[in-house]
C-alpha atoms as a PDB file:
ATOM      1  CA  UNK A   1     -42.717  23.442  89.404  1.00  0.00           C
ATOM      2  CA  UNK A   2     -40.137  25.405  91.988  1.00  0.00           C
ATOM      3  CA  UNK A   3     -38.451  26.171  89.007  1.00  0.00           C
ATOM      4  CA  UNK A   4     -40.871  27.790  86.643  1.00  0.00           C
ATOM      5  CA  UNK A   5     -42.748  29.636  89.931  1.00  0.00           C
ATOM      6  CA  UNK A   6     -38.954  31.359  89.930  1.00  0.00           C
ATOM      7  CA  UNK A   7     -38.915  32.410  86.913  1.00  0.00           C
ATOM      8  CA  UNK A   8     -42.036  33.525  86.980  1.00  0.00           C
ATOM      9  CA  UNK A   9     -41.013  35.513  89.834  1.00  0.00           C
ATOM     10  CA  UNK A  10     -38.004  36.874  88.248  1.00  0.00           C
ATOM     11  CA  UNK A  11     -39.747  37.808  85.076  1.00  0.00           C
ATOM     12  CA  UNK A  12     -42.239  39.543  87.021  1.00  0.00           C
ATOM     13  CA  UNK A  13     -39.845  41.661  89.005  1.00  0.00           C
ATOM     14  CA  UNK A  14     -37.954  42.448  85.390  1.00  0.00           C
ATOM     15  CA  UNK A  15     -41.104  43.819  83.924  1.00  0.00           C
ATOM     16  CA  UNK A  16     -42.206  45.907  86.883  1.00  0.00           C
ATOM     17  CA  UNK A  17     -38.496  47.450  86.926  1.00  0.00           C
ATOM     18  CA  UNK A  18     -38.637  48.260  83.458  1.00  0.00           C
ATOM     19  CA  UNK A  19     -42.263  49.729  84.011  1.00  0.00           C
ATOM     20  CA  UNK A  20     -40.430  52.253  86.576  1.00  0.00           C
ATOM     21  CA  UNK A  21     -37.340  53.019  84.753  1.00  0.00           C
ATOM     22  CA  UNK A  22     -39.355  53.946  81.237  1.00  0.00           C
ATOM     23  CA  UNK A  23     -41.524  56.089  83.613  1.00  0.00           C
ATOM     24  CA  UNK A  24     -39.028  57.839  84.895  1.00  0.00           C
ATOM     25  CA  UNK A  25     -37.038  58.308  81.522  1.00  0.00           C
ATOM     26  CA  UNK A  26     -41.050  59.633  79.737  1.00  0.00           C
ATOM     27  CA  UNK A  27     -41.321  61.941  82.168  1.00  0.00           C
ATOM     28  CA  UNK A  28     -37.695  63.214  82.254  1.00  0.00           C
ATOM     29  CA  UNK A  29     -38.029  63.599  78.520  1.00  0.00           C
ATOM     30  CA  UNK A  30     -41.095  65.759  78.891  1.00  0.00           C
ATOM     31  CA  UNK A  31     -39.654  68.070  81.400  1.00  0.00           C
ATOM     32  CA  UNK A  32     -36.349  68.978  79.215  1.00  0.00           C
ATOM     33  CA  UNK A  33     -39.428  71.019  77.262  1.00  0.00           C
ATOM     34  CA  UNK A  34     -40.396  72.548  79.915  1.00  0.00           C
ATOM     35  CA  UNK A  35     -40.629  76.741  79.898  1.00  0.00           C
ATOM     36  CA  UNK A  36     -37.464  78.014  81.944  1.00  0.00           C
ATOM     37  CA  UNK A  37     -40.084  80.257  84.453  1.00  0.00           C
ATOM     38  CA  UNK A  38     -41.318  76.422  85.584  1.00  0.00           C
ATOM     39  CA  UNK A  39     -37.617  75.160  85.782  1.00  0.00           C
ATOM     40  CA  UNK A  40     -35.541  77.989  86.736  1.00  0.00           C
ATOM     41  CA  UNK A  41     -37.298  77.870  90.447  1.00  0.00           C
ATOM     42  CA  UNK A  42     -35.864  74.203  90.836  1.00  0.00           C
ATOM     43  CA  UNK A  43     -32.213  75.193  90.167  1.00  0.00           C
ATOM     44  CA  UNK A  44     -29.925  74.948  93.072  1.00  0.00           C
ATOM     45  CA  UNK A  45     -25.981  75.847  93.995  1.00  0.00           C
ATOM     46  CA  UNK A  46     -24.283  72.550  94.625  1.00  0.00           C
ATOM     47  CA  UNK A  47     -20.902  71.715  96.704  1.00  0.00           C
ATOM     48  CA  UNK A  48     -18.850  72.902  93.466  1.00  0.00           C
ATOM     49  CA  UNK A  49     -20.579  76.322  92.821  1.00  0.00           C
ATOM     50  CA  UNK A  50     -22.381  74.583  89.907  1.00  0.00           C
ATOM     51  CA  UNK A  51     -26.262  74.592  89.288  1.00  0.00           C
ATOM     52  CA  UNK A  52     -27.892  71.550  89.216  1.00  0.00           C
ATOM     53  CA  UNK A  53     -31.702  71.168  89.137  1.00  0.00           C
ATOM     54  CA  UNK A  54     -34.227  69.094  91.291  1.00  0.00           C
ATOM     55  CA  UNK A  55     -36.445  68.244  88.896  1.00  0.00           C
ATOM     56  CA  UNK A  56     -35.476  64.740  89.220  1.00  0.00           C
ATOM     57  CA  UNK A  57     -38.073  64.764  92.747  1.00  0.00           C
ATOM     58  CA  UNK A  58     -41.105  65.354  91.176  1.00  0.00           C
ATOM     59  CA  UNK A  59     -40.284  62.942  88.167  1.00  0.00           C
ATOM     60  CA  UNK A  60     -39.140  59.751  90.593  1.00  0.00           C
ATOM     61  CA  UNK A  61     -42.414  61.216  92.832  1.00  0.00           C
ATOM     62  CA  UNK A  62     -44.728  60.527  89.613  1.00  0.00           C
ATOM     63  CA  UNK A  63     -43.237  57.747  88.046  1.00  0.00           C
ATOM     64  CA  UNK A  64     -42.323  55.744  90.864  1.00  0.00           C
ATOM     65  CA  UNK A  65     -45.873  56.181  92.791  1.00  0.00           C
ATOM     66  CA  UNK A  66     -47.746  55.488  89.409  1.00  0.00           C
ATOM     67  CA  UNK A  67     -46.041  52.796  87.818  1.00  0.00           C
ATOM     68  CA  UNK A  68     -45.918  50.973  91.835  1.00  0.00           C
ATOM     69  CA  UNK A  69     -49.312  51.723  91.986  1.00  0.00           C
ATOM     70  CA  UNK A  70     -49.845  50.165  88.415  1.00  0.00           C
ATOM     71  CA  UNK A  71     -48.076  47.335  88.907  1.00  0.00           C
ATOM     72  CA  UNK A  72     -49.581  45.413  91.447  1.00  0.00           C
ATOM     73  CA  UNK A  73     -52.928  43.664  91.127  1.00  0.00           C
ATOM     74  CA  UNK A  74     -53.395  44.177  94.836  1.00  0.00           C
ATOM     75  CA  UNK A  75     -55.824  47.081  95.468  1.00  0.00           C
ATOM     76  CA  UNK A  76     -54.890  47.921  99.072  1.00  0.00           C
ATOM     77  CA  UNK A  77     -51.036  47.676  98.164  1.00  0.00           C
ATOM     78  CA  UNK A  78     -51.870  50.106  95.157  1.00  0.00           C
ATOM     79  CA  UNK A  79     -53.846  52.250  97.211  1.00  0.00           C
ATOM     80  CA  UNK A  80     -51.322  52.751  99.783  1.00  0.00           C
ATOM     81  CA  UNK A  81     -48.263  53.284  97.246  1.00  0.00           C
ATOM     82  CA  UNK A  82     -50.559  56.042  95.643  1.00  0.00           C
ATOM     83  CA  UNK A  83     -51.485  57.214  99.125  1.00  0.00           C
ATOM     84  CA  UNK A  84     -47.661  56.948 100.725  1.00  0.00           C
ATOM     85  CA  UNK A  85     -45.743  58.021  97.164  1.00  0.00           C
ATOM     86  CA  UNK A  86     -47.869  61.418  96.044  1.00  0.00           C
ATOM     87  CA  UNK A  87     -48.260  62.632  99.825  1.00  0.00           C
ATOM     88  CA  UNK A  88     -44.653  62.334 100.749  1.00  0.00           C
ATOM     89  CA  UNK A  89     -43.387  63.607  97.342  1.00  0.00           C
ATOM     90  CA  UNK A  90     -45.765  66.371  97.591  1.00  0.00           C
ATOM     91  CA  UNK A  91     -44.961  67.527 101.040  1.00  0.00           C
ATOM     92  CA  UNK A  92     -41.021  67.129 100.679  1.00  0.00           C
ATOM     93  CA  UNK A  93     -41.514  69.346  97.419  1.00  0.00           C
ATOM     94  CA  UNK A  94     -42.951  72.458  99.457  1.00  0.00           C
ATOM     95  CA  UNK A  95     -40.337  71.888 101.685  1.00  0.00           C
ATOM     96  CA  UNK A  96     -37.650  72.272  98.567  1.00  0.00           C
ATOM     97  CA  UNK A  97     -39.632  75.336  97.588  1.00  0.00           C
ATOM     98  CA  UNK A  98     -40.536  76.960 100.653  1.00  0.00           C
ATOM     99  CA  UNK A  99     -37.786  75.269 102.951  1.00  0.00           C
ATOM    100  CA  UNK A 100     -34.928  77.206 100.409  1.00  0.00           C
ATOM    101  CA  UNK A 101     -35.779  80.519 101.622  1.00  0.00           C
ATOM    102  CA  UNK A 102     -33.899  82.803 103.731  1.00  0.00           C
ATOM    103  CA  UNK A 103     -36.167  82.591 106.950  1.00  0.00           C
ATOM    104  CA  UNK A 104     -36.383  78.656 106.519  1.00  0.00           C
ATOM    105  CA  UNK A 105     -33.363  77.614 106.301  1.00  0.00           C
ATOM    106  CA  UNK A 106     -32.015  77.603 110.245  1.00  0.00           C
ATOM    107  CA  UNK A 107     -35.080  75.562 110.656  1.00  0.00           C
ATOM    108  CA  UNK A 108     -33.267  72.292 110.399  1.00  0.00           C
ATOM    109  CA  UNK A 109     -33.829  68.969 112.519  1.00  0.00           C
ATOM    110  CA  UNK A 110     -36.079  68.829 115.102  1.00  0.00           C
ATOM    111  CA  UNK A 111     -34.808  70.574 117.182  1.00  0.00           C
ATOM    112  CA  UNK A 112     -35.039  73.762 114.665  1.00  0.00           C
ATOM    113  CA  UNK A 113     -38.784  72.669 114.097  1.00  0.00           C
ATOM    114  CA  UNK A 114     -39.282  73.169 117.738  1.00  0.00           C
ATOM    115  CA  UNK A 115     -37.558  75.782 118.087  1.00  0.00           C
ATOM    116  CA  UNK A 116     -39.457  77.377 115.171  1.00  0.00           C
ATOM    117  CA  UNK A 117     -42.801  76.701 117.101  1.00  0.00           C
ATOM    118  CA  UNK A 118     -41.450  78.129 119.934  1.00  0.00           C
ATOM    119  CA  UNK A 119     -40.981  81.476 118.099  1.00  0.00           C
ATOM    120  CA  UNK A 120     -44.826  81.238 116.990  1.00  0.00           C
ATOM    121  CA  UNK A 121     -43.823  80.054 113.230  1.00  0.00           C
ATOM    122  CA  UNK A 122     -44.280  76.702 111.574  1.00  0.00           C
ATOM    123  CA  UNK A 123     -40.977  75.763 109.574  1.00  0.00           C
ATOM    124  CA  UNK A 124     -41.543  73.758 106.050  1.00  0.00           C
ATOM    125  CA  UNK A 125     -39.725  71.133 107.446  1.00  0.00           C
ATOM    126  CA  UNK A 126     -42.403  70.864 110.222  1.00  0.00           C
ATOM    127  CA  UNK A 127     -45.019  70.674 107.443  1.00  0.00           C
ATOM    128  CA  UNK A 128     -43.373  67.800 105.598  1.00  0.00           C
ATOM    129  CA  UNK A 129     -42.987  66.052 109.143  1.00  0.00           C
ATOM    130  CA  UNK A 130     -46.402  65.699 109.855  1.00  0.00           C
ATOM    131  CA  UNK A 131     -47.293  65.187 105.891  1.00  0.00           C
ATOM    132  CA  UNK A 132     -44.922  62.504 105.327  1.00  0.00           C
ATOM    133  CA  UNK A 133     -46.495  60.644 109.284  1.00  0.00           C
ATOM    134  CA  UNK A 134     -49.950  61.278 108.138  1.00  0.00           C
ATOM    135  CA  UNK A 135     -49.325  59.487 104.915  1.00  0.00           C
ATOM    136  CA  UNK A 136     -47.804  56.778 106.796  1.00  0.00           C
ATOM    137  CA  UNK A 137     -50.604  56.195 108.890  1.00  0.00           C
ATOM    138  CA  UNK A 138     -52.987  56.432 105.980  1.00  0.00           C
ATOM    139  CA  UNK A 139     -50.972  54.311 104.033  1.00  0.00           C
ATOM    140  CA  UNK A 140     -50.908  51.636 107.157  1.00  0.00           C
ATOM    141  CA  UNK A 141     -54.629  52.181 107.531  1.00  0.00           C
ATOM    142  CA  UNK A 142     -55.035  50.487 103.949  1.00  0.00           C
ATOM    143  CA  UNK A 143     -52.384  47.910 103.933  1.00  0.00           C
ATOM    144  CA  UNK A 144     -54.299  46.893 107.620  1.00  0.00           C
ATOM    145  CA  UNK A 145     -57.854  47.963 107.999  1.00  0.00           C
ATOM    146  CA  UNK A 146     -58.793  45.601 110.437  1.00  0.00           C
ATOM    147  CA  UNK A 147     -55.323  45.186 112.398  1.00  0.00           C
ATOM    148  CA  UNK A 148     -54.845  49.054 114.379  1.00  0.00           C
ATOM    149  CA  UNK A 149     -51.685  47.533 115.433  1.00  0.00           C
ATOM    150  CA  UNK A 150     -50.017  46.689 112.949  1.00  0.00           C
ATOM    151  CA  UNK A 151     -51.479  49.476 110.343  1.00  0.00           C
ATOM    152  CA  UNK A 152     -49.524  51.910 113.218  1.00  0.00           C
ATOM    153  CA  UNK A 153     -46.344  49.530 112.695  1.00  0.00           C
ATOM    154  CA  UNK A 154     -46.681  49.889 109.318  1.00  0.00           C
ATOM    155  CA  UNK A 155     -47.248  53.867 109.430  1.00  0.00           C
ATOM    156  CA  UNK A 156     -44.719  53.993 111.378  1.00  0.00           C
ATOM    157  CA  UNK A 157     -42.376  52.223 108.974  1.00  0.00           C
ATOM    158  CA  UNK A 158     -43.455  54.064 105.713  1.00  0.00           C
ATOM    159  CA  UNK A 159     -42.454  57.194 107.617  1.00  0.00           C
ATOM    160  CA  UNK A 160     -39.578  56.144 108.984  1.00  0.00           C
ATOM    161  CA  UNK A 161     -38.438  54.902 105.855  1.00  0.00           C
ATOM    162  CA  UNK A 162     -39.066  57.869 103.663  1.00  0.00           C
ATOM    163  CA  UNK A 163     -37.064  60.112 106.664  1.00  0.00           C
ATOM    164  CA  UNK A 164     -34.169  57.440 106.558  1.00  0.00           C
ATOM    165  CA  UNK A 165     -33.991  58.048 102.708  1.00  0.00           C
ATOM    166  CA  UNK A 166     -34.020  61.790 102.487  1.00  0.00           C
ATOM    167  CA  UNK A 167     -31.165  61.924 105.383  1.00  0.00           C
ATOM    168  CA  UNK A 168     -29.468  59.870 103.365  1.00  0.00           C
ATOM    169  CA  UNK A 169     -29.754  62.244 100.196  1.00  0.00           C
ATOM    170  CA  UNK A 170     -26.409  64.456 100.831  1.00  0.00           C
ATOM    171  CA  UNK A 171     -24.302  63.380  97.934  1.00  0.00           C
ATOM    172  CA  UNK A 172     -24.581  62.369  94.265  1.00  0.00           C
ATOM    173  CA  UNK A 173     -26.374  58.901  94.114  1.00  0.00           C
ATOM    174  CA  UNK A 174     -26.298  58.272  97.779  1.00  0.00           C
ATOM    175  CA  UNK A 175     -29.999  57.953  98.058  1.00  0.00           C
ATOM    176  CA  UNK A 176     -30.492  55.932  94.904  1.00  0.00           C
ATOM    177  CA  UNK A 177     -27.681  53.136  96.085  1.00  0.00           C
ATOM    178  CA  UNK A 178     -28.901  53.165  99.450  1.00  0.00           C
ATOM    179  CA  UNK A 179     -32.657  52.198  98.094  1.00  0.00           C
ATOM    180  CA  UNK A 180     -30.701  49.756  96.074  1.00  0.00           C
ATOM    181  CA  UNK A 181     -29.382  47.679  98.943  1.00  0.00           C
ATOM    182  CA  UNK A 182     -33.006  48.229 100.796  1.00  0.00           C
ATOM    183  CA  UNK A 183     -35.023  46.939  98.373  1.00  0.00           C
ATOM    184  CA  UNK A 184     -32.723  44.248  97.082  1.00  0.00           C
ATOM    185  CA  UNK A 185     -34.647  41.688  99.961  1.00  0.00           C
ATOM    186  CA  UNK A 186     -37.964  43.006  99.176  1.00  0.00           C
ATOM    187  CA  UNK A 187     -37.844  41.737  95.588  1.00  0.00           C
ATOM    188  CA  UNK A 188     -39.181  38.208  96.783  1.00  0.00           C
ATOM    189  CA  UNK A 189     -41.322  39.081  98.978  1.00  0.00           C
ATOM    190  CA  UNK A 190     -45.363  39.691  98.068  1.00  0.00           C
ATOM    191  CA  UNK A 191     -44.931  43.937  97.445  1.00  0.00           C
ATOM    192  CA  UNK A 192     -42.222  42.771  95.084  1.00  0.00           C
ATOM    193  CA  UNK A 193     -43.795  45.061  92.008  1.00  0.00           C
ATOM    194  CA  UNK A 194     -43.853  47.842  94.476  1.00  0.00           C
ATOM    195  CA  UNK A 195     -39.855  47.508  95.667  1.00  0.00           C
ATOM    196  CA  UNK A 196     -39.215  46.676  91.515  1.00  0.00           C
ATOM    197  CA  UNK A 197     -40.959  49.251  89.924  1.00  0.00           C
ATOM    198  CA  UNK A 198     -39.927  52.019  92.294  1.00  0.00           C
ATOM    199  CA  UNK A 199     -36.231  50.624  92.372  1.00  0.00           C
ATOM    200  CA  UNK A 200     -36.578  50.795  88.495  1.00  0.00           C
ATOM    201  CA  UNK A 201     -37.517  54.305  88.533  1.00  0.00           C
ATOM    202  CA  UNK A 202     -34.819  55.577  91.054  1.00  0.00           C
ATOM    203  CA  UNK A 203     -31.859  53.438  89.116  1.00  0.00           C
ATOM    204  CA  UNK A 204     -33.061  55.132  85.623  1.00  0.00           C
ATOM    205  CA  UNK A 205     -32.127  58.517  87.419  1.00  0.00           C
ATOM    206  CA  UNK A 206     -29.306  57.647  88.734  1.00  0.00           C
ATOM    207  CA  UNK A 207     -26.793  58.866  85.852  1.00  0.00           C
ATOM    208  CA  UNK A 208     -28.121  62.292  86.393  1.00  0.00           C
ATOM    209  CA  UNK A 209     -27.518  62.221  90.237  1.00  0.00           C
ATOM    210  CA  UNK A 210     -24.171  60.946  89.608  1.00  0.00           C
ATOM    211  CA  UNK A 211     -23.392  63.430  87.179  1.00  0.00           C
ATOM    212  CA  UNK A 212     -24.367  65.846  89.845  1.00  0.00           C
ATOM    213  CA  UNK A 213     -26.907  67.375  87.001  1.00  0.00           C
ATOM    214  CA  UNK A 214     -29.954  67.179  88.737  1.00  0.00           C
ATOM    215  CA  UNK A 215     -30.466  65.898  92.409  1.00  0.00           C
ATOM    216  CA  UNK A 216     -33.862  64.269  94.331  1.00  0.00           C
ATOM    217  CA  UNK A 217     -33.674  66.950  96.792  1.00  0.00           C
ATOM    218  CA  UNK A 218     -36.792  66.507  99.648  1.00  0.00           C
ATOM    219  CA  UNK A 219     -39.250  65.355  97.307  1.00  0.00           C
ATOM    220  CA  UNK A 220     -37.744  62.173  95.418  1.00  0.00           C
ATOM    221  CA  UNK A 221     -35.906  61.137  98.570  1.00  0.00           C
ATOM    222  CA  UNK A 222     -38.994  60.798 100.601  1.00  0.00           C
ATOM    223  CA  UNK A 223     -41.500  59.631  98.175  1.00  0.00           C
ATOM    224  CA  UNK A 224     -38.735  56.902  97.428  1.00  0.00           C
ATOM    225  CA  UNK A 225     -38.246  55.813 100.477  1.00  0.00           C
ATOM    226  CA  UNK A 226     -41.824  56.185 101.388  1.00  0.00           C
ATOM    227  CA  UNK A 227     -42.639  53.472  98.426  1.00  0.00           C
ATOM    228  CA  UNK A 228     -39.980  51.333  99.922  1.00  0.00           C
ATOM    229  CA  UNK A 229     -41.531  51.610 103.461  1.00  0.00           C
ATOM    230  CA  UNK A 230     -45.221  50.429 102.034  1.00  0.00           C
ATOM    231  CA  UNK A 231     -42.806  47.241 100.433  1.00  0.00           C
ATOM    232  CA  UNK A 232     -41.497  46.271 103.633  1.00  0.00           C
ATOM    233  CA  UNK A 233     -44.900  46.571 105.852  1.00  0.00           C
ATOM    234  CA  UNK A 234     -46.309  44.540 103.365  1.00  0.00           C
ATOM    235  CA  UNK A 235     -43.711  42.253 103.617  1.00  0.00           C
ATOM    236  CA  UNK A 236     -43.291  41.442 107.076  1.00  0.00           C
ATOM    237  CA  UNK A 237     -44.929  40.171 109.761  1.00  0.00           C
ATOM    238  CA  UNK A 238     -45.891  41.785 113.458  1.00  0.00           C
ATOM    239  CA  UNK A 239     -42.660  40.978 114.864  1.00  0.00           C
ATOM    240  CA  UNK A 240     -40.701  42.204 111.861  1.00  0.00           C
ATOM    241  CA  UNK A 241     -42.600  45.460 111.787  1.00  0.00           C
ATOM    242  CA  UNK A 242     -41.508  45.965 115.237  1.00  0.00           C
ATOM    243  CA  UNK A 243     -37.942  45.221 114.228  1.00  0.00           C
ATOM    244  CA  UNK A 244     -37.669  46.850 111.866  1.00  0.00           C
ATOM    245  CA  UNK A 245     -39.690  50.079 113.060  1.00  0.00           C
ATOM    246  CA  UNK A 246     -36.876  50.135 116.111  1.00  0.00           C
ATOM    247  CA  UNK A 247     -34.401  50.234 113.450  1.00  0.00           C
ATOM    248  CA  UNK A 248     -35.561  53.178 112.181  1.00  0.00           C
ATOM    249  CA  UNK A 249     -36.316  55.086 115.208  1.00  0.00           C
ATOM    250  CA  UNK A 250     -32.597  54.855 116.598  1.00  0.00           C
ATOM    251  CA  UNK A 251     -31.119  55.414 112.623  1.00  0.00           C
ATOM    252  CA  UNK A 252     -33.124  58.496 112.923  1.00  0.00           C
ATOM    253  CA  UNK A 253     -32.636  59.669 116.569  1.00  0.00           C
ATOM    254  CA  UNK A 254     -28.715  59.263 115.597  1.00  0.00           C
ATOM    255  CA  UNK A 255     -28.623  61.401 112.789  1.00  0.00           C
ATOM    256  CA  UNK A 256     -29.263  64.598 115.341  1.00  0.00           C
ATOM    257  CA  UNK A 257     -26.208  63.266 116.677  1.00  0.00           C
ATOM    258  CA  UNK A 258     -23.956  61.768 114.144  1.00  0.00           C
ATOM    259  CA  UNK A 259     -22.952  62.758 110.978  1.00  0.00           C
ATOM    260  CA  UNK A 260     -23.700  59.697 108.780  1.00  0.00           C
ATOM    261  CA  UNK A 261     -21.167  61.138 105.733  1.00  0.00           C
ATOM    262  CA  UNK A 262     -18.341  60.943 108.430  1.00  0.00           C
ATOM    263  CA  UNK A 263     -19.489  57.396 109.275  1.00  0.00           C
ATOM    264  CA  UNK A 264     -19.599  56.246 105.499  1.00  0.00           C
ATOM    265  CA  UNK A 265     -16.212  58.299 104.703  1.00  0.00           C
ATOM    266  CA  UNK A 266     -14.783  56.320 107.708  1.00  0.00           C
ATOM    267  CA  UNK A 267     -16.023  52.741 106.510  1.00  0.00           C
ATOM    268  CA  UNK A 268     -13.860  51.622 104.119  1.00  0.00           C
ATOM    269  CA  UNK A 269     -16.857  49.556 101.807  1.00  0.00           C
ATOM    270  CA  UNK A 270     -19.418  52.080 102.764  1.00  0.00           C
ATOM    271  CA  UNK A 271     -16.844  54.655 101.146  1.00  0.00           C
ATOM    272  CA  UNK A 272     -16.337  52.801  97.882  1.00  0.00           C
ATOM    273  CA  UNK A 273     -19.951  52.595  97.454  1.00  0.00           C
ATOM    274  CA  UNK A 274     -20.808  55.654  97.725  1.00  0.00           C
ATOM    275  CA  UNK A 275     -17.566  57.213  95.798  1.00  0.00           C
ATOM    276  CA  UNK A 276     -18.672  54.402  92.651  1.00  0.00           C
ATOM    277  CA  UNK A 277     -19.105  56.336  89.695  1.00  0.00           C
ATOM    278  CA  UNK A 278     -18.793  59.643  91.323  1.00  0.00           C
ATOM    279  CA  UNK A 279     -16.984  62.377  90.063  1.00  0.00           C
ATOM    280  CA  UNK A 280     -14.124  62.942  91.322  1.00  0.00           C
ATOM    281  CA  UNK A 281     -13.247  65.319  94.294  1.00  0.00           C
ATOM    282  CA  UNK A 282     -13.050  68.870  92.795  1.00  0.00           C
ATOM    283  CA  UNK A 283      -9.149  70.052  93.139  1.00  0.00           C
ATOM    284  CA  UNK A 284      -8.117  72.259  95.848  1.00  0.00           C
ATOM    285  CA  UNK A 285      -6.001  75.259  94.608  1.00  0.00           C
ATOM    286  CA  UNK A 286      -4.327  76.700  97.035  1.00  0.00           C
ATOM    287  CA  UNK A 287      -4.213  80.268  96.910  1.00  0.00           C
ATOM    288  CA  UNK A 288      -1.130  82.446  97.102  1.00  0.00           C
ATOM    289  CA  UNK A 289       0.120  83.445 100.262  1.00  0.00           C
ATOM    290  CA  UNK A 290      -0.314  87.491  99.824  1.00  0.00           C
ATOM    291  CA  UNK A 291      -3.581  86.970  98.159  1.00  0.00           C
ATOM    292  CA  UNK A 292      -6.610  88.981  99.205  1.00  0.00           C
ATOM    293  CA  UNK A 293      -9.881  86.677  99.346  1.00  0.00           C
ATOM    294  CA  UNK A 294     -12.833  88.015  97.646  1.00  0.00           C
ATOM    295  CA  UNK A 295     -14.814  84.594  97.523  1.00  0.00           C
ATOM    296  CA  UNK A 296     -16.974  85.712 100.820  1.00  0.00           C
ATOM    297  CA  UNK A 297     -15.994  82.129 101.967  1.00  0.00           C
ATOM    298  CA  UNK A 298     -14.246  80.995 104.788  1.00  0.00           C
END
């Protein structure tokens, strides 16, 4: 009986992955066909002076929240996923758009959001702050509609988590692995379609965020880690929440501090994770000694 309720378990987690990942692949499909004036506004300038697009945010925001939401036959856990997913994606993609221009982009941190307010403006980043912990909340609300406590743990956590996963978000795959190793636990737990399907959809994209073609940028970052959160609230008890809510909090109160790419480039594992199926380091040229520069760059 132990036997076939595993299998069960494991079949059940197979088909909700492959639910996310054939999301995510539809709906990259359909926007290849996309008009370049929809596109062209997503393209960024990456570390190697090459364009790369975010598109990938919005498709991992889509798939991910509806095939999470579709998977489970829970209606709270759908409701928050929907909730937690579209909000966060939504919010992280105005800060993408509107966060990329000129006036925005000293905003950064908190301390540049406060800053920011200080000078009378609100900063996108501010804007996908309070989005992202109003979806939380909401989200927690759902999952706990009779427990204030713990539906604030859990906002709490679906925040933190969607934060955690967008600092995260600073080189090819990083985010994707990192939601990987996250959600790994959650896959026996009783959110397990939510963690499956939205791991699913984040591993399909992966080869294009490795390939340093297209990236998750704000949006995909925080709607997958906000999916993720809603997985682990579900998943753990009171004590957990708290736990795992402190977790957070310091993760995210070091990152003003520390540089978490020095930290991974200084762990030895944590380095051959993240380097695995990279590309390689682009090759210095040195210049020649007389040469003028006319790069603009230090």
């Amino acid at each position: 009986m132990g036997f076939l309720k595993l299998l069960k378990g494991i079949g059940q987690v197979v088909m909700a992955a492959t639910s996310g990942a054939s999301a995510s692949r539809a709906l990259m499909a359909g926007a290849s066909t996309l008009p370049l004036n929809t596109t062209e506004p997503l393209e960024r300038t990456n570390h190697r002076g090459e364009t790369v697009s975010l598109i990938s945010g919005p498709v991992l925001t889509l798939a991910a929240t509806t095939a999470a939401a579709g998977s489970t036959g829970n209606k709270r856990l759908a409701a928050a996923s929907a909730i937690a997913g579209l909000s966060s994606g939504a919010v992280g993609f105005y800060d993408d758009i509107i966060g990329a221009r000129p006036e925005q982009k000293r905003d950064k941190g908190f301390a540049g959001h406060l800053n920011a307010l200080k000078e009378g403006r609100v900063s996108a980043g501010l804007v996908k702050v309070v989005g992202i912990g109003a979806a939380g909340l909401a989200a927690g609300a759902v999952l706990h509609p009779r427990k204030p406590v713990d539906a604030l743990l859990a906002g709490g956590i679906i925040a933190g988590t969607a934060n955690l996963l967008n600092l995260l978000d600073l080189r090819p795959g990083r985010a994707i692995k990192a939601s990987m190793i996250i959600g790994a636990p959650l896959l026996g737990g009783p959110a397990r379609s939510v963690a499956a399907t939205t791991m699913g959809a984040a591993g399909a994209l992966l080869p294009e965020d490795l390939a340093e073609r297209t990236m998750l940028g704000d949006s995909g970052a925080n709607a997958l880690g906000a999916l993720l959160g809603v997985s682990i609230a579900a998943h753990s008890g009171r004590k957990s929440k708290v736990a795992v809510l402190a977790g957070l909090v310091a993760l995210t109160a070091a990152s003003e501090k520390i540089s978490f790419t020095k930290v991974i480039e200084a762990t030895p594992v944590l380095r051959e994770i993240d380097m695995y199926g990279r590309r390689p380091p682009a090759p210095v040229v040195p210049e020649p000694a007389n040469a003028e520069s006319t790069s603009g760059r230090p």
